[in-house]
PDB file of N, CA and C in Angstrom:
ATOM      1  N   UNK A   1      98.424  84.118 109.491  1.00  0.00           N
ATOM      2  CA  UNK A   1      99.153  83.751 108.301  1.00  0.00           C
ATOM      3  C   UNK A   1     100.586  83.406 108.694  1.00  0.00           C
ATOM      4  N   UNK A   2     101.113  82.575 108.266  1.00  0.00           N
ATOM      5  CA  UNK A   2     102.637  81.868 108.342  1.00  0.00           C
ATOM      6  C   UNK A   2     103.211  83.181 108.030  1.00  0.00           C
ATOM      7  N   UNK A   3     104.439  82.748 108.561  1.00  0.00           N
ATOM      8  CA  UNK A   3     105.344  84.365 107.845  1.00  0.00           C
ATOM      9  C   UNK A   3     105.860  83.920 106.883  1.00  0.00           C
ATOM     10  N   UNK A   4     106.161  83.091 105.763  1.00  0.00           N
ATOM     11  CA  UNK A   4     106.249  82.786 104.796  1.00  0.00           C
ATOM     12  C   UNK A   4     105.817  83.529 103.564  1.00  0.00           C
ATOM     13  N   UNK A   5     104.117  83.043 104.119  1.00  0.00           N
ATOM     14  CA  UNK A   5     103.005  83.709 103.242  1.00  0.00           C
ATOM     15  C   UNK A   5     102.632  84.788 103.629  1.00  0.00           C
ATOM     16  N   UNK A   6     102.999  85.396 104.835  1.00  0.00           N
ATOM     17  CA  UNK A   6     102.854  86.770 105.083  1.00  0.00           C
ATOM     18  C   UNK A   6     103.321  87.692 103.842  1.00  0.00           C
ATOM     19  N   UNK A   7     104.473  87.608 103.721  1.00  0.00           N
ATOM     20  CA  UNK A   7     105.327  88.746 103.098  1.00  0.00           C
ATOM     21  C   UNK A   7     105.530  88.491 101.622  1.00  0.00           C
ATOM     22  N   UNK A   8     104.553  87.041 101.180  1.00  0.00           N
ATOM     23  CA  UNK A   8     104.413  87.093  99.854  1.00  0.00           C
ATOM     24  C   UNK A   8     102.600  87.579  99.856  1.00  0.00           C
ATOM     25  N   UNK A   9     102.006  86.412  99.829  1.00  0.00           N
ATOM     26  CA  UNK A   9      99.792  87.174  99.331  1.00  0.00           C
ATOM     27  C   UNK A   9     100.015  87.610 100.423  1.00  0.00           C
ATOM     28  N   UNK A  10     100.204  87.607 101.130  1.00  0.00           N
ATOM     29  CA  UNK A  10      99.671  88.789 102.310  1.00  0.00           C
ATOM     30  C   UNK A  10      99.777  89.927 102.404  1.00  0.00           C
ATOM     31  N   UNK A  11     101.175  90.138 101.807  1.00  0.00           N
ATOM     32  CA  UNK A  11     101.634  91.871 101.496  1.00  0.00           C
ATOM     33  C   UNK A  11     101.113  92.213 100.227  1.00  0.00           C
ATOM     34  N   UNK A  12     101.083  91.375  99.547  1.00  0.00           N
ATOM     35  CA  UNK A  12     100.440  91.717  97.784  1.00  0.00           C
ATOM     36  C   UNK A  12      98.492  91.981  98.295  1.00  0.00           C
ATOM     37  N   UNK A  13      98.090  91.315  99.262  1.00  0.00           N
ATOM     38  CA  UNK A  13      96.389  91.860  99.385  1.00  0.00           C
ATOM     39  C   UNK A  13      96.921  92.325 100.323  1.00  0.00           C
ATOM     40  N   UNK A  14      97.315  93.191 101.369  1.00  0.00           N
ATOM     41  CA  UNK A  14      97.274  94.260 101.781  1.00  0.00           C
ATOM     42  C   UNK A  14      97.910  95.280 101.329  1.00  0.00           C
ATOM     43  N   UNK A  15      98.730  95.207 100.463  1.00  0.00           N
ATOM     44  CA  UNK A  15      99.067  96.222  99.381  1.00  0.00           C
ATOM     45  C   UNK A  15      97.491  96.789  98.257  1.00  0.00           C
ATOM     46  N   UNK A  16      96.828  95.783  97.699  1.00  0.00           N
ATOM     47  CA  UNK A  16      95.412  95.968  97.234  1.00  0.00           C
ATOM     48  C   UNK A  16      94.878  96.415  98.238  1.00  0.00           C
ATOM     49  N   UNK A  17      94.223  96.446  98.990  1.00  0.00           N
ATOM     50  CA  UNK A  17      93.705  96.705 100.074  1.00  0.00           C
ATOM     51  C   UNK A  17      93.670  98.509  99.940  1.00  0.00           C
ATOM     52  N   UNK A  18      94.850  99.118 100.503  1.00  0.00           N
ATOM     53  CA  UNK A  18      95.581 100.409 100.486  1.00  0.00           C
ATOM     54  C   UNK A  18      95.046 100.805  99.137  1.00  0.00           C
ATOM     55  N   UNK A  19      95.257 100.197  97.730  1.00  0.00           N
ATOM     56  CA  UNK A  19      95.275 100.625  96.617  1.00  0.00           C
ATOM     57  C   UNK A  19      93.987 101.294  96.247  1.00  0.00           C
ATOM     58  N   UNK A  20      93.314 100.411  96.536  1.00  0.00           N
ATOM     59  CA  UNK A  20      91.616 100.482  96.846  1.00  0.00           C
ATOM     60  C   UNK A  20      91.424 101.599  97.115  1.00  0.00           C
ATOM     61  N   UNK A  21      91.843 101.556  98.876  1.00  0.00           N
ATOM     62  CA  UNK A  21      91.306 102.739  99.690  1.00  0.00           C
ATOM     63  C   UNK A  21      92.047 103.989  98.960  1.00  0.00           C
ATOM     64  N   UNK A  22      93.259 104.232  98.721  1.00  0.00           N
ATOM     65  CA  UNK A  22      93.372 105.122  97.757  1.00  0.00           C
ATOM     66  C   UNK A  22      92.977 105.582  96.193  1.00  0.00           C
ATOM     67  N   UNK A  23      92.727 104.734  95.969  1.00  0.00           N
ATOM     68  CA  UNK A  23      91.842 105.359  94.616  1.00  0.00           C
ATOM     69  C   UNK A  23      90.025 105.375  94.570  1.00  0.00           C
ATOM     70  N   UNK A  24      89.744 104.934  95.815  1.00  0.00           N
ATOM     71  CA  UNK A  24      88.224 105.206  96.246  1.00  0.00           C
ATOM     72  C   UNK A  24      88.152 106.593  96.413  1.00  0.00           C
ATOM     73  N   UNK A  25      89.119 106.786  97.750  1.00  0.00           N
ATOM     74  CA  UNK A  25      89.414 108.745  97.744  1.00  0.00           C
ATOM     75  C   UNK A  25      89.842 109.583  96.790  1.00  0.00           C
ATOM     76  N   UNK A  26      90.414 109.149  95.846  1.00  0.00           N
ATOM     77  CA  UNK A  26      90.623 109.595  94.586  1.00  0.00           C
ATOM     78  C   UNK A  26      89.466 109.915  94.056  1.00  0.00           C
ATOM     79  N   UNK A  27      88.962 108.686  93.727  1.00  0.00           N
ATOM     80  CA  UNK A  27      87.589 108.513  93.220  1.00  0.00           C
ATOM     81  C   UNK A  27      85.892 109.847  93.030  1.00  0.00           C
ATOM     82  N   UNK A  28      86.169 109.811  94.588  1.00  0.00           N
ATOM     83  CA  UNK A  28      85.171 110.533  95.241  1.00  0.00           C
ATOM     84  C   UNK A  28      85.616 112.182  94.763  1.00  0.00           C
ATOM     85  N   UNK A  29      86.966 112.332  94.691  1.00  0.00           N
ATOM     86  CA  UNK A  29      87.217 113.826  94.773  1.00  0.00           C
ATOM     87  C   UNK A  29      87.734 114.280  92.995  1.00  0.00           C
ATOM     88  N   UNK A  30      87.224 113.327  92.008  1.00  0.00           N
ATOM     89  CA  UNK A  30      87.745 113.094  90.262  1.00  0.00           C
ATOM     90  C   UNK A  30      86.329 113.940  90.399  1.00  0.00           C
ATOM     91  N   UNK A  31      86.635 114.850  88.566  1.00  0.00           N
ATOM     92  CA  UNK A  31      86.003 115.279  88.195  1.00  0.00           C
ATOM     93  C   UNK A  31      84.363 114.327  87.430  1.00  0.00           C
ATOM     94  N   UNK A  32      83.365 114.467  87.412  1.00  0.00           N
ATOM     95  CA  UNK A  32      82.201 113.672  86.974  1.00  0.00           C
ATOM     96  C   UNK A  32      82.786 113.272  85.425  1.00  0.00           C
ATOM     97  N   UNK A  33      82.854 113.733  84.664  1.00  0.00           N
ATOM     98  CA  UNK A  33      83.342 113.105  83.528  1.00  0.00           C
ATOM     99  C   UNK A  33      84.668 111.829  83.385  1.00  0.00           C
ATOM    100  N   UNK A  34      85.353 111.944  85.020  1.00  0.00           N
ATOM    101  CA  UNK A  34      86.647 110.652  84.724  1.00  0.00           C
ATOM    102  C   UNK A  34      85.840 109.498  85.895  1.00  0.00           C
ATOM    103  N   UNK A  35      85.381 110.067  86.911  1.00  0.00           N
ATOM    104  CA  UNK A  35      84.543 109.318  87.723  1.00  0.00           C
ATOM    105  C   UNK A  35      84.673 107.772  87.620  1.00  0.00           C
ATOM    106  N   UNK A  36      83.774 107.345  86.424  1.00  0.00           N
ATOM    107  CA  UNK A  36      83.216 106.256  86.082  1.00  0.00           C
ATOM    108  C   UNK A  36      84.553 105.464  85.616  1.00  0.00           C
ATOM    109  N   UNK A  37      85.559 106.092  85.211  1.00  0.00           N
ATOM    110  CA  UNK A  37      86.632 105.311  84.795  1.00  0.00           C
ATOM    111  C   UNK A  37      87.037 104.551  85.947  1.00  0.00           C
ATOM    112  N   UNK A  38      87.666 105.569  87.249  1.00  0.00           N
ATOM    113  CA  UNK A  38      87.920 105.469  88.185  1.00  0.00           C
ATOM    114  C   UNK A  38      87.404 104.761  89.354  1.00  0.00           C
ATOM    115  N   UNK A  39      86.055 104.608  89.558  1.00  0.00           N
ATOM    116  CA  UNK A  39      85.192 103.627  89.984  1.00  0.00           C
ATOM    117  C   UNK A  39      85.254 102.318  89.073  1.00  0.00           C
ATOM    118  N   UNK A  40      85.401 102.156  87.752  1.00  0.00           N
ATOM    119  CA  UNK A  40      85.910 101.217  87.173  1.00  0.00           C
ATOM    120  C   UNK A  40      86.760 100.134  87.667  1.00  0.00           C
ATOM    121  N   UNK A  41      88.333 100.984  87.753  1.00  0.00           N
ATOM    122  CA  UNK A  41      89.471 100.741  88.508  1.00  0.00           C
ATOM    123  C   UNK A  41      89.294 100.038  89.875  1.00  0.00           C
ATOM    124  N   UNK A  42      88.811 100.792  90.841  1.00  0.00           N
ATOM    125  CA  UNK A  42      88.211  99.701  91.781  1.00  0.00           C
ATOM    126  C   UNK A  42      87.440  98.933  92.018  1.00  0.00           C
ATOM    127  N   UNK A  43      86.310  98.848  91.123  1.00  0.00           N
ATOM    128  CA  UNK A  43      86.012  97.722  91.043  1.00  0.00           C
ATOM    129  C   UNK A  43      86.859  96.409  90.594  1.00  0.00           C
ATOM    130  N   UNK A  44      87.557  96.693  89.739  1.00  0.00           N
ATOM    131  CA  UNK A  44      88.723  95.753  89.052  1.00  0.00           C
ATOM    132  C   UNK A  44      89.565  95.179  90.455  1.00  0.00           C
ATOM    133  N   UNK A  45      90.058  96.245  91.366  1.00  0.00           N
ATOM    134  CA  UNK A  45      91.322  95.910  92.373  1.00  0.00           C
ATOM    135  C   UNK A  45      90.127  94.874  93.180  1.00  0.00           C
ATOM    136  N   UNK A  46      89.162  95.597  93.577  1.00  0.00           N
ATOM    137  CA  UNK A  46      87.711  94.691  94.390  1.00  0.00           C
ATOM    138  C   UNK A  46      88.085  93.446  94.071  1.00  0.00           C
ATOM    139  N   UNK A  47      87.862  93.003  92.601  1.00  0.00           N
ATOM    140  CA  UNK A  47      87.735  91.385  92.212  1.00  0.00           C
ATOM    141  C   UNK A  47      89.198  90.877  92.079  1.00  0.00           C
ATOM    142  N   UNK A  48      89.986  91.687  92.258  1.00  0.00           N
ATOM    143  CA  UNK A  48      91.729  90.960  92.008  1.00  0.00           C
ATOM    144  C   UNK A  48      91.664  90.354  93.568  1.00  0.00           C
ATOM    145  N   UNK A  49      91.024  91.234  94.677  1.00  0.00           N
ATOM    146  CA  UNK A  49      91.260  91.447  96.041  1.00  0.00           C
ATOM    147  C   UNK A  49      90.493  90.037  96.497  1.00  0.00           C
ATOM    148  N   UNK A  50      89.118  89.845  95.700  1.00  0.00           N
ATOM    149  CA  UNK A  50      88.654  88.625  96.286  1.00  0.00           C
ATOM    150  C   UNK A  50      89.241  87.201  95.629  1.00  0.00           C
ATOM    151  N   UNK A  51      89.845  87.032  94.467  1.00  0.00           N
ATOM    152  CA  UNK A  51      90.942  86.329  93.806  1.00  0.00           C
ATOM    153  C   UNK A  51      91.690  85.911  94.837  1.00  0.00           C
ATOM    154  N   UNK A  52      92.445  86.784  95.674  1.00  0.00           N
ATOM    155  CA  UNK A  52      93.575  86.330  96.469  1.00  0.00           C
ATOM    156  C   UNK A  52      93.169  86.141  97.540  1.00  0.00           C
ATOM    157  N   UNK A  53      92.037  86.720  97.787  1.00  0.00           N
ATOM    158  CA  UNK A  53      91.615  86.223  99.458  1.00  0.00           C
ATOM    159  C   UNK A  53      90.928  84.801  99.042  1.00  0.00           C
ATOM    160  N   UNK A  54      90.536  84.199  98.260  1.00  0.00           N
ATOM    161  CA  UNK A  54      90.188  82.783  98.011  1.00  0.00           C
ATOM    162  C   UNK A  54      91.138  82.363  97.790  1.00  0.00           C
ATOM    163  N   UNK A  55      92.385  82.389  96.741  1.00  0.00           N
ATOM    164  CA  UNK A  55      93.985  82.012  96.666  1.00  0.00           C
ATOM    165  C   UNK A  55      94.593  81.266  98.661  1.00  0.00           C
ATOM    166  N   UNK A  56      94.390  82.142  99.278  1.00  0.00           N
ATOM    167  CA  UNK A  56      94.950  82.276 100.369  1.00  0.00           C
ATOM    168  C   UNK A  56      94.031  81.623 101.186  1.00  0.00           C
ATOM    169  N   UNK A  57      92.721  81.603 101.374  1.00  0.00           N
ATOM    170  CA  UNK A  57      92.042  80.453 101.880  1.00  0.00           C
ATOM    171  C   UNK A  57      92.170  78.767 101.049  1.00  0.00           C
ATOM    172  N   UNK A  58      92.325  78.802  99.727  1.00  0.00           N
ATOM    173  CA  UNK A  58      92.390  77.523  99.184  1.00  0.00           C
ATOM    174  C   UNK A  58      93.912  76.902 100.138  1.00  0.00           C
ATOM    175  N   UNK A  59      94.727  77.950  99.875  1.00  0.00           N
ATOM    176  CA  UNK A  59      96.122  77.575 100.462  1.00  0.00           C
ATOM    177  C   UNK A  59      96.491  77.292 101.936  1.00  0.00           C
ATOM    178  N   UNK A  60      94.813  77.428 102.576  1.00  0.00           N
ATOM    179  CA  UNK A  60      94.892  77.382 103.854  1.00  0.00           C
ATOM    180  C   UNK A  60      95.925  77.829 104.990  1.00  0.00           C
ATOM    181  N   UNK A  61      95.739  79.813 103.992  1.00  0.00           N
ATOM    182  CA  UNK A  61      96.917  80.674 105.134  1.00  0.00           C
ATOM    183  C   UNK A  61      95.653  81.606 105.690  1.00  0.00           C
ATOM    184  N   UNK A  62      94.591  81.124 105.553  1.00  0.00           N
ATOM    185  CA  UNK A  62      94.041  82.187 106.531  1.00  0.00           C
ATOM    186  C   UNK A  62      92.456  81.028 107.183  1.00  0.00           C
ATOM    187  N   UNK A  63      92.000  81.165 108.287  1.00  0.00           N
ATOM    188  CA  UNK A  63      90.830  80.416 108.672  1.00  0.00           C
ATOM    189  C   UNK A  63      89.442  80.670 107.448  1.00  0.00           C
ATOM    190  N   UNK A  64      88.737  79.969 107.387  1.00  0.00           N
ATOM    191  CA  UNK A  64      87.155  80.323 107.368  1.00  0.00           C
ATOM    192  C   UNK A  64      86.714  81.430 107.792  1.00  0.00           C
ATOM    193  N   UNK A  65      86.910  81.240 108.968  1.00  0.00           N
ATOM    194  CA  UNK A  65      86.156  82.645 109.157  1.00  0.00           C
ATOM    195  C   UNK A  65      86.745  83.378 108.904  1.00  0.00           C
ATOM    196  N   UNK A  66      88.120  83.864 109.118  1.00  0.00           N
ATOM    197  CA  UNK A  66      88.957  85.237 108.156  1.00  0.00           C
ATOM    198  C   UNK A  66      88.142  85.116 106.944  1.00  0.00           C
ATOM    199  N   UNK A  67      88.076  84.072 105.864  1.00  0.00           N
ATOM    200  CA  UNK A  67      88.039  84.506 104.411  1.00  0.00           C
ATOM    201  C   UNK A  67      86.160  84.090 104.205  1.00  0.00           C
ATOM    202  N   UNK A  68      85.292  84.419 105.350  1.00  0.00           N
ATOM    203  CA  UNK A  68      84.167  83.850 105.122  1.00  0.00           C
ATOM    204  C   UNK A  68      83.989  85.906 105.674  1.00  0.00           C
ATOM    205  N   UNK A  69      84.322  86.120 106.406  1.00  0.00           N
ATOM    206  CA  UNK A  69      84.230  87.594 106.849  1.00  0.00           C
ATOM    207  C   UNK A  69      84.646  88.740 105.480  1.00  0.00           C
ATOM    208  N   UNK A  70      86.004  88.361 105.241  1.00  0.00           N
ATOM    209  CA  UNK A  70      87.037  89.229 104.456  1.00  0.00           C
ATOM    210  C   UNK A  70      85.718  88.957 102.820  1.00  0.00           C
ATOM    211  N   UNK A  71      85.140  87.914 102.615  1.00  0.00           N
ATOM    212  CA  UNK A  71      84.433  87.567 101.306  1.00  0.00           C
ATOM    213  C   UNK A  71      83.458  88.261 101.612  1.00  0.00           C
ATOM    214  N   UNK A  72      82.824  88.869 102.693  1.00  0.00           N
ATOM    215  CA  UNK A  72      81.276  89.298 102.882  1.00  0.00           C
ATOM    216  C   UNK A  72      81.485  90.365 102.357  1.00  0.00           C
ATOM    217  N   UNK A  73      82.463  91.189 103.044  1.00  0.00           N
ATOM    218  CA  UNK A  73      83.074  92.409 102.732  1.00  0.00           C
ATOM    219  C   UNK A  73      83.421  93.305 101.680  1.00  0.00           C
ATOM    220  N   UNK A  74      83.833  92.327 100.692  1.00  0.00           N
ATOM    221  CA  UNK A  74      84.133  92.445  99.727  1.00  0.00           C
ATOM    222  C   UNK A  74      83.221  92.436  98.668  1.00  0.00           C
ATOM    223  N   UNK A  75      82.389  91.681  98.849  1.00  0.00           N
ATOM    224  CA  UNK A  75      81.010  91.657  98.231  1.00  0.00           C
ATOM    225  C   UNK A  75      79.849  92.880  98.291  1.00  0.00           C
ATOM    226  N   UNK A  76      80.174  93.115  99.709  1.00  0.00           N
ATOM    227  CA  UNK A  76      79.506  94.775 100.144  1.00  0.00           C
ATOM    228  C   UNK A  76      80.076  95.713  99.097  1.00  0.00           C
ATOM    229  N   UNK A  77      81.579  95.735  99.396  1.00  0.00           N
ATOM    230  CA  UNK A  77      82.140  96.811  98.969  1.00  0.00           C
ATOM    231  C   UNK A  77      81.762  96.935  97.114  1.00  0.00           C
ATOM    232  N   UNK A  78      81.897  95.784  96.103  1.00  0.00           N
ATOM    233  CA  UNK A  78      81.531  95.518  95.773  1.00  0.00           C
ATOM    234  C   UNK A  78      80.334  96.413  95.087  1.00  0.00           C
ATOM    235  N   UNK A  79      78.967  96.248  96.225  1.00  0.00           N
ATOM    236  CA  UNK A  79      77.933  96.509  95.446  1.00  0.00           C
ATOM    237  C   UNK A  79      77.762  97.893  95.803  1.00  0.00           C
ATOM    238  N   UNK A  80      78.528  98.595  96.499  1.00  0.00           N
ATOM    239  CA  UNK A  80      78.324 100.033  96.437  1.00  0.00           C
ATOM    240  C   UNK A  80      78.805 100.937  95.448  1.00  0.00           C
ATOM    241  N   UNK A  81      80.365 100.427  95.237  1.00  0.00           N
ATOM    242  CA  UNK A  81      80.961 100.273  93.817  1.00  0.00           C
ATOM    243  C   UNK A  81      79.778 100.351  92.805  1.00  0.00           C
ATOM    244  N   UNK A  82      79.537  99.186  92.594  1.00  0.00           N
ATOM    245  CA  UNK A  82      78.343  98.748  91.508  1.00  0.00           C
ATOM    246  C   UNK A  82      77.304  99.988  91.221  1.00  0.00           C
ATOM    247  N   UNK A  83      77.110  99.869  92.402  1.00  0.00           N
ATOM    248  CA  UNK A  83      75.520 101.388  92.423  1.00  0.00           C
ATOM    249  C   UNK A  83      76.030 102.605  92.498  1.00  0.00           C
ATOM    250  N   UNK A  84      77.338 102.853  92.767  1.00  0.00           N
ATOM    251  CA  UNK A  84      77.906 104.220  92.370  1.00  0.00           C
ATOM    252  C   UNK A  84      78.368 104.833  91.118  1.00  0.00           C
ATOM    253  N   UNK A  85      78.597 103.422  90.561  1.00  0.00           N
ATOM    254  CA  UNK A  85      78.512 103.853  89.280  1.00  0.00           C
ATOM    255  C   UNK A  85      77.703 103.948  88.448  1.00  0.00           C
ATOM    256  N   UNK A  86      76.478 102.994  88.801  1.00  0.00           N
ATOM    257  CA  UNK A  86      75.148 103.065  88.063  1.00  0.00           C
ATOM    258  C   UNK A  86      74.619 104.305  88.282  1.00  0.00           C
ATOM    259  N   UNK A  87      74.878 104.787  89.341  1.00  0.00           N
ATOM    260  CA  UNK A  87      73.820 106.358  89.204  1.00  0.00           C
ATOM    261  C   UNK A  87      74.308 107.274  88.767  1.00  0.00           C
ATOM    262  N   UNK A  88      75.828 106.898  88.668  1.00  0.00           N
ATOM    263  CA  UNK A  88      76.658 108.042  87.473  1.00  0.00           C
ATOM    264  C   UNK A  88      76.183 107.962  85.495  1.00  0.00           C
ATOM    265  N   UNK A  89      76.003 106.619  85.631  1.00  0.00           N
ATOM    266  CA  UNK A  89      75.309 106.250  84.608  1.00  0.00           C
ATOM    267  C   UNK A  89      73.615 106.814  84.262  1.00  0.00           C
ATOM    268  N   UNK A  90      72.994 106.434  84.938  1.00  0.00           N
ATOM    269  CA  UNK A  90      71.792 107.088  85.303  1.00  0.00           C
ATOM    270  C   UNK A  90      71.362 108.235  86.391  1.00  0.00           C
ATOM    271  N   UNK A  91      71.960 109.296  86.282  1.00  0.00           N
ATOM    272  CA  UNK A  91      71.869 110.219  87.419  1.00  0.00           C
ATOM    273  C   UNK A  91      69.751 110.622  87.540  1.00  0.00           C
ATOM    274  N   UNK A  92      69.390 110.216  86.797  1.00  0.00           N
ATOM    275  CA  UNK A  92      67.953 110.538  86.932  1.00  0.00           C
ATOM    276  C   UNK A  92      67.172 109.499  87.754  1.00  0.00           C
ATOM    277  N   UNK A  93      67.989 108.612  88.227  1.00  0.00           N
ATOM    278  CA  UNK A  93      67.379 107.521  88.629  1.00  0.00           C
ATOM    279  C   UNK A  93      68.089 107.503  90.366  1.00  0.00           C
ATOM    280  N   UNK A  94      67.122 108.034  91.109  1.00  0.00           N
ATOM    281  CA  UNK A  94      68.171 108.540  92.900  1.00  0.00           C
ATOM    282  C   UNK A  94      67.243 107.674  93.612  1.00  0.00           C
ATOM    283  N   UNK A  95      67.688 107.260  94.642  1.00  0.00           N
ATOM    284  CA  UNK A  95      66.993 106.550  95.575  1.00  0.00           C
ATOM    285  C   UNK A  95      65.938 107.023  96.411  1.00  0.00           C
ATOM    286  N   UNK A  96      66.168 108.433  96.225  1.00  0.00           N
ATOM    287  CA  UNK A  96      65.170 109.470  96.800  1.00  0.00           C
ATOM    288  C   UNK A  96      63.841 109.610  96.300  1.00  0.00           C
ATOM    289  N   UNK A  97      63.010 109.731  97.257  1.00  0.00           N
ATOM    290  CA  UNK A  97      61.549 110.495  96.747  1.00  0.00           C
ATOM    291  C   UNK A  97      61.509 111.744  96.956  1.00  0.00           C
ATOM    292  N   UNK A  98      62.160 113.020  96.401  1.00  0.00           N
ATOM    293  CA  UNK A  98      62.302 114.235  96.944  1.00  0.00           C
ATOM    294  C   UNK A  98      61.959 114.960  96.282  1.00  0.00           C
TER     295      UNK A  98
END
């Protein structure tokens, strides 16, 4: 990334980035009743996060493959999000046969 655009989207998604990872750990250690809010929340930063990592590839400050990698990723992260909250939603429904 140019240093230009470094220290503007670059610090704003690696600032998301951090935000994420801190309220994921948050997340994990919230009581079951705020949980789902909170998994909410990152899911939200998730899709702000892939917003700017396409922002920043349209603007051609980062390669393809940075934002073809950084998009996979995000999409992962994404669907674990997704299914972590679904089974908070449906706790009767486990991936387990046990």
């Amino acid at each position: 990334m140019s240093k230009g655009a470094r220290y503007t989207i670059g610090e704003r998604i690696e600032n998301k980035f951090l935000d994420l990872l801190e309220l994921a750990y948050a997340s994990y250690y919230t009581e079951k009743d705020k949980k789902s809010e909170k998994i909410s929340e990152c899911i939200l930063i998730t899709d702000s996060l892939k917003f700017l990592i396409s922002v920043a590839w349209e603007g051609k400050l980062i390669s393809n493959r940075h934002y073809e990698d950084t998009a996979m990723k995000l999409e992962e992260i994404g669907r674990m999000l997704g299914g972590w909250k679904n089974s908070l939603a449906n706790p009767e429904k486990k991936n387990r046969n046990s």
